[in-house]
Protein backbone atom coordinates (compact mmCIF):
# COMPACT_ATOMS: atom_id res chain seq x y z
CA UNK A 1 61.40 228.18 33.93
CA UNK A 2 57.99 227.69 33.03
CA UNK A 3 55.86 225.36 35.32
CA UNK A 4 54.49 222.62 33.57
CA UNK A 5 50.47 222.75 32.58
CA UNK A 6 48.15 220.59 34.83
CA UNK A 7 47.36 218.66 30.99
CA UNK A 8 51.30 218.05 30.48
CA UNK A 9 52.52 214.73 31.33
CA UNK A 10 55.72 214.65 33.78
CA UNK A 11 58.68 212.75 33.07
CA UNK A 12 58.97 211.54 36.64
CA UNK A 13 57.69 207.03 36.73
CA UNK A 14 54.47 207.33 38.06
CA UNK A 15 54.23 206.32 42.15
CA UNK A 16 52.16 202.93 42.97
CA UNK A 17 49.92 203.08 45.19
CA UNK A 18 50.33 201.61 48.81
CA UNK A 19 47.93 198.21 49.37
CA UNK A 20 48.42 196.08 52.59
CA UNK A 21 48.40 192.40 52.55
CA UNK A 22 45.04 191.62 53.34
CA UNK A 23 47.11 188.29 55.04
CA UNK A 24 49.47 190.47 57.08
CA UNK A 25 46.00 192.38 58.15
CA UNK A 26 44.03 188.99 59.30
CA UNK A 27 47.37 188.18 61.07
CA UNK A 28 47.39 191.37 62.76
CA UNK A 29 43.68 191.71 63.34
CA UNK A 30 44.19 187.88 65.39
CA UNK A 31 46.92 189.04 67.25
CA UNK A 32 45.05 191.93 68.62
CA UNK A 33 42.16 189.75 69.28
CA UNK A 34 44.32 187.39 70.51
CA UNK A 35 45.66 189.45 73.32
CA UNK A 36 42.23 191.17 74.03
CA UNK A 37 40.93 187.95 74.58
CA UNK A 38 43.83 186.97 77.16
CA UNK A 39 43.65 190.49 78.97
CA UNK A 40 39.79 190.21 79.55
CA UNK A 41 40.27 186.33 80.69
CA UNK A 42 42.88 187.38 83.06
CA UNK A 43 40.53 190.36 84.18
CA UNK A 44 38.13 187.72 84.92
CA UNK A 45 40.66 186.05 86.88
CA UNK A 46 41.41 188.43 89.20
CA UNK A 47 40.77 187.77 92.78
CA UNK A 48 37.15 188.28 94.58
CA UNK A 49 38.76 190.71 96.52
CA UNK A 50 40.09 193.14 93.93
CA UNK A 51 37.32 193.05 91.28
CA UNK A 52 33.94 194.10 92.03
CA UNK A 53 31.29 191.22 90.43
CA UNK A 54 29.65 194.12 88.51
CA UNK A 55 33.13 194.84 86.55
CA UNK A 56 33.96 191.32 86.26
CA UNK A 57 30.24 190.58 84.48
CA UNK A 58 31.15 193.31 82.22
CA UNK A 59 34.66 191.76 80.97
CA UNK A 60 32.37 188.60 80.78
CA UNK A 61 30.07 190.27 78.43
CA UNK A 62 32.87 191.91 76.16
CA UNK A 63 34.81 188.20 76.16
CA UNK A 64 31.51 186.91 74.92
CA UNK A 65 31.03 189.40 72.22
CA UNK A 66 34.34 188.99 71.02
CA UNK A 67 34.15 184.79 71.53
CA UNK A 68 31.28 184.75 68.75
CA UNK A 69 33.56 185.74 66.35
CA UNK A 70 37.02 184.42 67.39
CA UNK A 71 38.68 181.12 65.52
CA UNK A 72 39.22 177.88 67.37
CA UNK A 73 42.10 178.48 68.95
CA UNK A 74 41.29 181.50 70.70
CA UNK A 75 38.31 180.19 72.09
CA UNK A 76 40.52 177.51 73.23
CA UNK A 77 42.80 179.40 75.15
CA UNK A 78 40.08 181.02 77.53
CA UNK A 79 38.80 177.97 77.88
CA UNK A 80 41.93 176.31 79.01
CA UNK A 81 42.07 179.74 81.23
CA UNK A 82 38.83 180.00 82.97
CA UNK A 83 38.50 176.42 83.65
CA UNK A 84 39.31 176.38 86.99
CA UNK A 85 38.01 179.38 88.12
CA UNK A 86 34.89 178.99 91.01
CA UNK A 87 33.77 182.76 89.62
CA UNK A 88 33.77 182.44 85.89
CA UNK A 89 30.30 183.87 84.32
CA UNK A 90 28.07 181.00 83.60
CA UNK A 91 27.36 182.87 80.35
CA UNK A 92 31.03 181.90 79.08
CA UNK A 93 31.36 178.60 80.42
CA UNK A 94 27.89 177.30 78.70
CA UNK A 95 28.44 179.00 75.39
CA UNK A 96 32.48 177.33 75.59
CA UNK A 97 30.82 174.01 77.11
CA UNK A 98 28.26 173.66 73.71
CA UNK A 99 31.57 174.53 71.24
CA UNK A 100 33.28 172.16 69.30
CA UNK A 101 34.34 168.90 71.53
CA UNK A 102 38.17 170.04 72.06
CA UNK A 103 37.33 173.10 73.29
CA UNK A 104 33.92 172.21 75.17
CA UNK A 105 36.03 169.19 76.90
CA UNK A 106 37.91 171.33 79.38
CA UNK A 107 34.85 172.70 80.48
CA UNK A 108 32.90 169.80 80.63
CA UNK A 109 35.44 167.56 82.27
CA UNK A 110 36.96 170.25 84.95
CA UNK A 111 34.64 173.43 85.75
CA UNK A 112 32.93 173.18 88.86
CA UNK A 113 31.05 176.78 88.09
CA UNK A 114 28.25 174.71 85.93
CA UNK A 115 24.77 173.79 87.59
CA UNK A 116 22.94 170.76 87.26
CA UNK A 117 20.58 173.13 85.52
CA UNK A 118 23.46 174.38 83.25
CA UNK A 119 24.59 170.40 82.15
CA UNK A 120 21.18 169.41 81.93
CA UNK A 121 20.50 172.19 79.49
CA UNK A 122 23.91 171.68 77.73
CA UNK A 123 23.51 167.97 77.03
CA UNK A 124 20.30 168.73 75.31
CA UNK A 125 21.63 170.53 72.81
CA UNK A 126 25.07 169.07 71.98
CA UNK A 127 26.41 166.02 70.61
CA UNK A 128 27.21 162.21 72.16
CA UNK A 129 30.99 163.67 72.30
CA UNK A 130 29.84 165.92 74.60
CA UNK A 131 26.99 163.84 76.81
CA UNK A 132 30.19 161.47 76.89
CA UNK A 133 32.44 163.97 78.99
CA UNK A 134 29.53 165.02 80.84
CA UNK A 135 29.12 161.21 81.90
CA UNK A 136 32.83 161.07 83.25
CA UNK A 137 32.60 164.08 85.56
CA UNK A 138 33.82 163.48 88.84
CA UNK A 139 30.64 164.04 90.48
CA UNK A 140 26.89 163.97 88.14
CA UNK A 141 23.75 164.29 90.21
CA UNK A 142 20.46 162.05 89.37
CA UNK A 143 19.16 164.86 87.42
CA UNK A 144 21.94 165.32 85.07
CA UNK A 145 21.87 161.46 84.80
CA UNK A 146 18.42 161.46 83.69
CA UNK A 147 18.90 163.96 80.96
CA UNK A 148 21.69 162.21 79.61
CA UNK A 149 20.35 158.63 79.77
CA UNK A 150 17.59 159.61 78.12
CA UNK A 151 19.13 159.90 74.72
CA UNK A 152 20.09 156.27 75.46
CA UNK A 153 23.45 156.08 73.79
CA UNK A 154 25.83 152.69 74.78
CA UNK A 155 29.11 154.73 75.29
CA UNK A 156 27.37 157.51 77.31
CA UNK A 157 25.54 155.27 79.77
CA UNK A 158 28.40 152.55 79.98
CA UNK A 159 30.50 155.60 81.18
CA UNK A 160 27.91 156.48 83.66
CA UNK A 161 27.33 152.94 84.70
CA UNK A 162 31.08 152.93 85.45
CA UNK A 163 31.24 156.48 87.30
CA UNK A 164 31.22 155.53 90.66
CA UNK A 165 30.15 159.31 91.50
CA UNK A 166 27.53 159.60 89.34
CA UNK A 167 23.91 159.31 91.24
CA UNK A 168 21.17 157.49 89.62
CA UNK A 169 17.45 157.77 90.19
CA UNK A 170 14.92 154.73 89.88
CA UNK A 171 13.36 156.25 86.46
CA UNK A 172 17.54 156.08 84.75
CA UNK A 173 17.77 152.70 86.47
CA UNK A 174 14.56 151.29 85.09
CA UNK A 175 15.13 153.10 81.87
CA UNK A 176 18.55 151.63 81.31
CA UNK A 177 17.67 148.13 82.93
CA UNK A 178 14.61 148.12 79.89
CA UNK A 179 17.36 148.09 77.43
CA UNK A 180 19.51 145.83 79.15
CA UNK A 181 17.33 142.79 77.53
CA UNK A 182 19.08 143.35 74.06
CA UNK A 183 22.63 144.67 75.32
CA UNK A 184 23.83 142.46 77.70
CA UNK A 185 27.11 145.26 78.80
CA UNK A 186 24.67 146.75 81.11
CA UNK A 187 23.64 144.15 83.01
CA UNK A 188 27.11 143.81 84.19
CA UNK A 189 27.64 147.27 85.07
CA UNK A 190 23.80 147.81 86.75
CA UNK A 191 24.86 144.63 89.15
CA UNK A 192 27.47 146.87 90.51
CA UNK A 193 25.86 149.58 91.60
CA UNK A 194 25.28 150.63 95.09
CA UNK A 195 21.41 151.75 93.30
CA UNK A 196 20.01 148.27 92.17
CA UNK A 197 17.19 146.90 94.19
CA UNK A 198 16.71 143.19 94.69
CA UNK A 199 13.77 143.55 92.19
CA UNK A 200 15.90 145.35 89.52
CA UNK A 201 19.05 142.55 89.97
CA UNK A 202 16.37 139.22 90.24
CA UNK A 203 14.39 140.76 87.03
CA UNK A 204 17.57 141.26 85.13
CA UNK A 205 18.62 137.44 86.00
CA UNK A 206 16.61 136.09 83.38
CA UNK A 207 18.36 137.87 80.50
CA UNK A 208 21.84 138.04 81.91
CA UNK A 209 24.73 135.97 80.51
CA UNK A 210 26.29 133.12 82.73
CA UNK A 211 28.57 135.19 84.54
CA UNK A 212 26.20 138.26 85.24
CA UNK A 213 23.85 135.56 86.78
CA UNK A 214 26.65 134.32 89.10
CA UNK A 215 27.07 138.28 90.34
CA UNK A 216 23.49 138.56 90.74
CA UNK A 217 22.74 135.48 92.69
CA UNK A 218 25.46 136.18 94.55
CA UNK A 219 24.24 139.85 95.75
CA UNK A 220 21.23 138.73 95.54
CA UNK A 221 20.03 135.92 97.25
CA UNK A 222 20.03 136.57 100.84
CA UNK A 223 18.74 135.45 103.81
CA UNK A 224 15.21 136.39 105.20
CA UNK A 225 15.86 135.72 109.25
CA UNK A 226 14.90 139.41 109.85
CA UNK A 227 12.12 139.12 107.84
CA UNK A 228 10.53 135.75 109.31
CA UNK A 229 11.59 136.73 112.87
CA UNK A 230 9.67 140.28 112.54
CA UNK A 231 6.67 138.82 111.00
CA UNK A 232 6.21 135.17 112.90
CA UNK A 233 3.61 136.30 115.04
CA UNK A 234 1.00 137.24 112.49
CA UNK A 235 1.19 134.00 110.34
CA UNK A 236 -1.33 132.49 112.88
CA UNK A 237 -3.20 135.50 113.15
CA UNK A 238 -3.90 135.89 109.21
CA UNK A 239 -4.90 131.77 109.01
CA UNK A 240 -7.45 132.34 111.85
CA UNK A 241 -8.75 135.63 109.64
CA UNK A 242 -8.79 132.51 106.72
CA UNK A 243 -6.07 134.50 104.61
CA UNK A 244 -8.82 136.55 103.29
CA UNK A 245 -6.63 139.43 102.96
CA UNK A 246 -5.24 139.01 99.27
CA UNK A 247 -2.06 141.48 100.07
CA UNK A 248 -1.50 140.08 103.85
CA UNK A 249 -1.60 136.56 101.69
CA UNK A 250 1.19 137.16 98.77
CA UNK A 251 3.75 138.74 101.68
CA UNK A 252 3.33 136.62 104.02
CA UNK A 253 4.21 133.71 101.55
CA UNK A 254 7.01 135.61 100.32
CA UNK A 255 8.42 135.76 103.78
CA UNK A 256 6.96 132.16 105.11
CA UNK A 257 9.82 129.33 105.72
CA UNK A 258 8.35 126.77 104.31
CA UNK A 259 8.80 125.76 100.72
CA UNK A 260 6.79 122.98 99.84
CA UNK A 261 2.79 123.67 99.57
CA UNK A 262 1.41 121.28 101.69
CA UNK A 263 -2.39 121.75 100.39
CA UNK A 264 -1.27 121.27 96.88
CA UNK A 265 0.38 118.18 97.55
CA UNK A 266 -2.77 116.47 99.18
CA UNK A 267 -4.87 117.37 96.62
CA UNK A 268 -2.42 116.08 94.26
CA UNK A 269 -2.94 112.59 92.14
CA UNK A 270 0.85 112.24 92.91
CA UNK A 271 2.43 111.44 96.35
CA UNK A 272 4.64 114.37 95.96
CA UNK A 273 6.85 117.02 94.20
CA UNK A 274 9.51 114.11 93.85
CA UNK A 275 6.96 111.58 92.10
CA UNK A 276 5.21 114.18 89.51
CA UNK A 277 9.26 114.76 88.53
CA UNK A 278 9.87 110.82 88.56
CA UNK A 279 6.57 110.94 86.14
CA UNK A 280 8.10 113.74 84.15
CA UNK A 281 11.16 111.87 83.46
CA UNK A 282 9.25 109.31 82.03
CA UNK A 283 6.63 111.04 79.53
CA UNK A 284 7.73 114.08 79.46
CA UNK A 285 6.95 117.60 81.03
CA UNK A 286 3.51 118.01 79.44
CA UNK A 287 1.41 121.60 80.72
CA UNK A 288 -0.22 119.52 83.35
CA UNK A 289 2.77 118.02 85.36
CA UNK A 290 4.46 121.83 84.90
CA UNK A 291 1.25 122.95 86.81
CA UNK A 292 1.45 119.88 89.58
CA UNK A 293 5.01 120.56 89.96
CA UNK A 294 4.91 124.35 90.34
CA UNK A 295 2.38 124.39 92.80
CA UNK A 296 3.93 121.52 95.11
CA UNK A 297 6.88 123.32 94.99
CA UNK A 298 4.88 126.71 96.10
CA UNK A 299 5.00 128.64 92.94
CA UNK A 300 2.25 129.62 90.66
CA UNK A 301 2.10 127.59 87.00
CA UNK A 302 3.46 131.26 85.24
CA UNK A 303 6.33 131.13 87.81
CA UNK A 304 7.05 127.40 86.73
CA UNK A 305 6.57 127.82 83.37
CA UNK A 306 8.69 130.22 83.29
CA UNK A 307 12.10 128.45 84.99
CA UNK A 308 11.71 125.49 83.12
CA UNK A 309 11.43 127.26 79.88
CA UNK A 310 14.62 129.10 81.33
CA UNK A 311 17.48 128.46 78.15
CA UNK A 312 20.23 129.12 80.24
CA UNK A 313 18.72 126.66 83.05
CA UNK A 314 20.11 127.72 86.07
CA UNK A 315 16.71 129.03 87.27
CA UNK A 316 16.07 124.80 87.30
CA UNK A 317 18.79 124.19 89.99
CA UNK A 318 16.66 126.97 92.13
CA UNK A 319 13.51 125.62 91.67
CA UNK A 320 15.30 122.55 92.67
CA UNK A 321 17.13 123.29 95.62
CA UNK A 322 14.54 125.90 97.82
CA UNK A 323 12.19 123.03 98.41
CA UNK A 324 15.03 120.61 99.33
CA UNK A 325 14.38 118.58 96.36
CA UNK A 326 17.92 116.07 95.67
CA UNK A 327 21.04 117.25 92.97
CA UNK A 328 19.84 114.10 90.69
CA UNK A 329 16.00 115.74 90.18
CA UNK A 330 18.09 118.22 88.45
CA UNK A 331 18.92 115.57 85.74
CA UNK A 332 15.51 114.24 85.97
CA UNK A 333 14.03 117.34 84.47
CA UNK A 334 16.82 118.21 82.42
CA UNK A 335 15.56 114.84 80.68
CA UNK A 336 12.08 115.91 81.14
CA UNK A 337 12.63 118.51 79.54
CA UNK A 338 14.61 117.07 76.54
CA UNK A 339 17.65 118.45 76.61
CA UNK A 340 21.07 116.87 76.17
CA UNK A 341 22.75 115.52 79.60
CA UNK A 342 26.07 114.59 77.94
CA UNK A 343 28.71 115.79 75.22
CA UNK A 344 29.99 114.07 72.24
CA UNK A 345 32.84 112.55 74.06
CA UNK A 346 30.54 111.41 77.27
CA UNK A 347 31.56 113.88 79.48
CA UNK A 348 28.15 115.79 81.25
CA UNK A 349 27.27 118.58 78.86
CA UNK A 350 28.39 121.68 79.97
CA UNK A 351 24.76 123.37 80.28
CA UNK A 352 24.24 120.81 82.32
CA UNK A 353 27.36 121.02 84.28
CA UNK A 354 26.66 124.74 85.33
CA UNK A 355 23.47 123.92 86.52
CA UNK A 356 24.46 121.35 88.73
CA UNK A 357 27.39 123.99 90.04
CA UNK A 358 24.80 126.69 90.43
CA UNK A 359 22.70 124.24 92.73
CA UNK A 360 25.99 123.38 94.73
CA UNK A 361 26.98 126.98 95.61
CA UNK A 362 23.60 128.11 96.75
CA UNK A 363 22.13 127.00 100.06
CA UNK A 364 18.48 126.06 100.75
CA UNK A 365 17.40 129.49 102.27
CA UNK A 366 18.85 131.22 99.63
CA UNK A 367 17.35 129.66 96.98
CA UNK A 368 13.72 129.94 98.45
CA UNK A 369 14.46 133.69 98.63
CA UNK A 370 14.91 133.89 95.17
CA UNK A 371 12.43 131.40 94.34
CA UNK A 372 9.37 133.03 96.40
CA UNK A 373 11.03 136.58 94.87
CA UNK A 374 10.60 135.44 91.64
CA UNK A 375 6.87 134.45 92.21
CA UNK A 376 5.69 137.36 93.95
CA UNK A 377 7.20 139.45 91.55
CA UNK A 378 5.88 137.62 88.46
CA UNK A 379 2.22 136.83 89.63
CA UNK A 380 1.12 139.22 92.74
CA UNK A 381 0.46 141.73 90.15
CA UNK A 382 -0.79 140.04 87.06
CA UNK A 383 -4.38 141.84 86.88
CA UNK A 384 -5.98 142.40 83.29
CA UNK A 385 -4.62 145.86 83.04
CA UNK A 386 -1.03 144.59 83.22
CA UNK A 387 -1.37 142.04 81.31
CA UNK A 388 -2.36 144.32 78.90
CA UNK A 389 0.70 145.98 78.73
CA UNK A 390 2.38 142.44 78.47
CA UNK A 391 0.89 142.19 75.21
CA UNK A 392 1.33 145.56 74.11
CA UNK A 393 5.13 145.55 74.77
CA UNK A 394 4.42 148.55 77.23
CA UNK A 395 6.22 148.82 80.39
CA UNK A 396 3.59 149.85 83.15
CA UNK A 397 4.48 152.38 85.99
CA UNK A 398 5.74 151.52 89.19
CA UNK A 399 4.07 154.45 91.22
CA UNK A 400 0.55 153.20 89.34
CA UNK A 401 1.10 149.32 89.63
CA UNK A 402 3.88 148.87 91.70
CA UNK A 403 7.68 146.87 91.03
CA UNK A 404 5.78 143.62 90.98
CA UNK A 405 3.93 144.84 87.79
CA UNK A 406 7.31 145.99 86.24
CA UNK A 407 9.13 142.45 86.75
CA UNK A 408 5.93 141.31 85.09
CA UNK A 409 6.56 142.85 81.98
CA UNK A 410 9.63 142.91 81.79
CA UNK A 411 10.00 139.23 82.36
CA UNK A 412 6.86 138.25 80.32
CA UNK A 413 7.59 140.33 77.33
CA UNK A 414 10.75 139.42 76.57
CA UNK A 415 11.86 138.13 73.49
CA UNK A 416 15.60 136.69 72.96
């Protein structure tokens, strides 16, 4: 039989060729990578004491390689699987940590392998999502804190505020209690922490709702028996040195007993703080009795001027009660000061009303505290260069002008 030419054509169906699924490929190809990526995890799982950290590093580095390249749910897994692990390469955990927020949550909530230096890094260069997981961490040092506060977003630093394990430092506390003025959430949260000075709580008074002034005159305003018992011996030594020490001066009348000035009132036209009130009443508080008034009642004119301009007015029941003044001089300048004593239907208008409670619940001592805090802090540093930064809107620093200079502006340059 004669074999057919090479140029013939065969009677047999021509044979297709084979072509994979390019599907059934990626399927396989994820599979594989898959179980690579769970045999190098588990490699890195293995005990200290039967992996070398030379051959561990090395599975780290493959995992990462591959990692770059994996889908979602791979680079899920491993991070679900190294979580927990005290020995995990750093390299891993950071590159897992900045991935999309499902998979960089397990490593931002649980792994205790990340550094400050690692988070701090991190929350630079994610999203709020992730600063926000960072913030609920069981434990956050001041230095984390600081690099996530400084993005200033409500969610991240109310979770902070609210971490009772997080650590703050002065500069997040006076950074966050800056903002406080227009969001009034934090000055709830800042009142509980273990971190707020007197200075920081009494500042934030004058912004703080009617319940966050409650908490804060209630931490607050203390007692200053250790204070006055210390320092008793050198009040008579600093009048017969004729107070000429301006510092000696403003702390010794921060810490002195007595209220009432007794050289203002003698060189006062009025008899005394309850007369220039009485006179008040009558005509009005014009800038001249606020003066007479403030410094009778041992505060500088700034300090007055700036309780009875107080909206909320329960600054008015202090300046009322430290020098010893009676509940109804309370009313007196409430109708000095021109505001309503009574409702529509007669009863005592509720501004009013919390006043009067806030001057019932505090004692005498207390209120001076307060009262002499408030005027140190607002006037002991008002030189030219702060008041500069009053009217620039500029917060001054403390470690250049001290916390007096902070209250200052703070207080001062506030605008509701």
């Amino acid at each position: 039989m004669a074999g057919l030419s090479i140029d013939q054509k065969s009677d047999l169906p021509p044979v297709a060729p084979i072509v994979l699924d390019a599907s059934l490929k990626d399927v396989d190809d994820n599979a594989v990578r898959r179980q690579l990526a769970k045999r190098l995890a588990d490699v890195i799982c293995i005990p200290a004491s039967q992996l070398t950290p030379q051959e561990r590093h090395m599975a780290g580095d493959v995992l990462v390689e591959l990692l770059r390249s994996a889908d979602a749910d791979i680079r899920e897994s491993v991070a679900k699987r190294l979580v927990m692990l005290n020995e995990a390469p750093r390299t891993i955990l950071v590159i897992l940590a900045k991935d999309e927020i499902r998979i960089a949550r397990y490593i931002l909530e649980e792994s205790r392998s990340l550094t400050d230096s690692d988070l701090i890094q991190i929350s630079r260069k994610v999203s709020g999502a992730h600063r926000a997981v960072i913030a609920k961490r069981r434990k956050v040092s001041d230095a984390v804190v600081d690099a996530l506060v400084e993005f200033l977003e409500e969610d991240v630093v109310e979770a902070l505020l609210k971490n009772r394990e997080a650590n703050f430092s002065e500069t997040a506390i006076q950074r966050i209690l800056t903002v406080s003025r227009n969001h009034q959430p934090y000055v709830g949260l800042l009142a509980k922490r273990d971190e707020l000075r007197p200075s920081h709580g009494l500042t934030m008074f004058w912004w703080a709702s009617t319940e966050n002034r409650k908490k804060i005159l209630h931490r607050f305003a203390v007692t200053r028996s250790v204070l006055q018992e210390s320092c008793s011996d050198l009040f008579p030594k600093a009048a017969a040195d004729g107070w000429s020490d301006a510092g000696v001066r403003k702390a010794l009348q921060f810490i002195e007993r007595r209220q009432r000035n007794r050289a203002a009132i003698a060189r006062s036209e009025f008899e005394g703080l309850e007369e220039a009130i009485n006179t008040a009443e009558i005509h009005g508080l014009t800038r001249k009795l606020t003066e007479e008034i403030s410094y009778m009642a041992g505060i500088k004119p700034a300090t007055g001027a700036q309780i009875l301009t107080d909206k909320g007015g329960e600054a008015i029941a202090i300046l009322c009660k430290a020098p010893g003044l009676k509940r109804e001089y309370i009313e007196k300048l409430w109708r000095a000061l021109k505001r309503p004593l009574h409702d529509l239907d007669g009863s005592i208008h509720p501004s009013l009303a919390r006043v009067m409670e806030t001057y019932d619940v505090i004692s005498t001592d207390k209120a001076q505290t307060v009262l002499r805090y408030w005027n140190w802090s607002l006037t002991a540093s008002l030189n030219a260069d702060v008041l500069r930064y009053i009217k620039n809107g500029v917060i001054p620093r403390e470690e250049e002008f001290g916390a007096a200079a902070i209250t200052a502006a703070l207080v001062f340059s506030h605008r509701d």
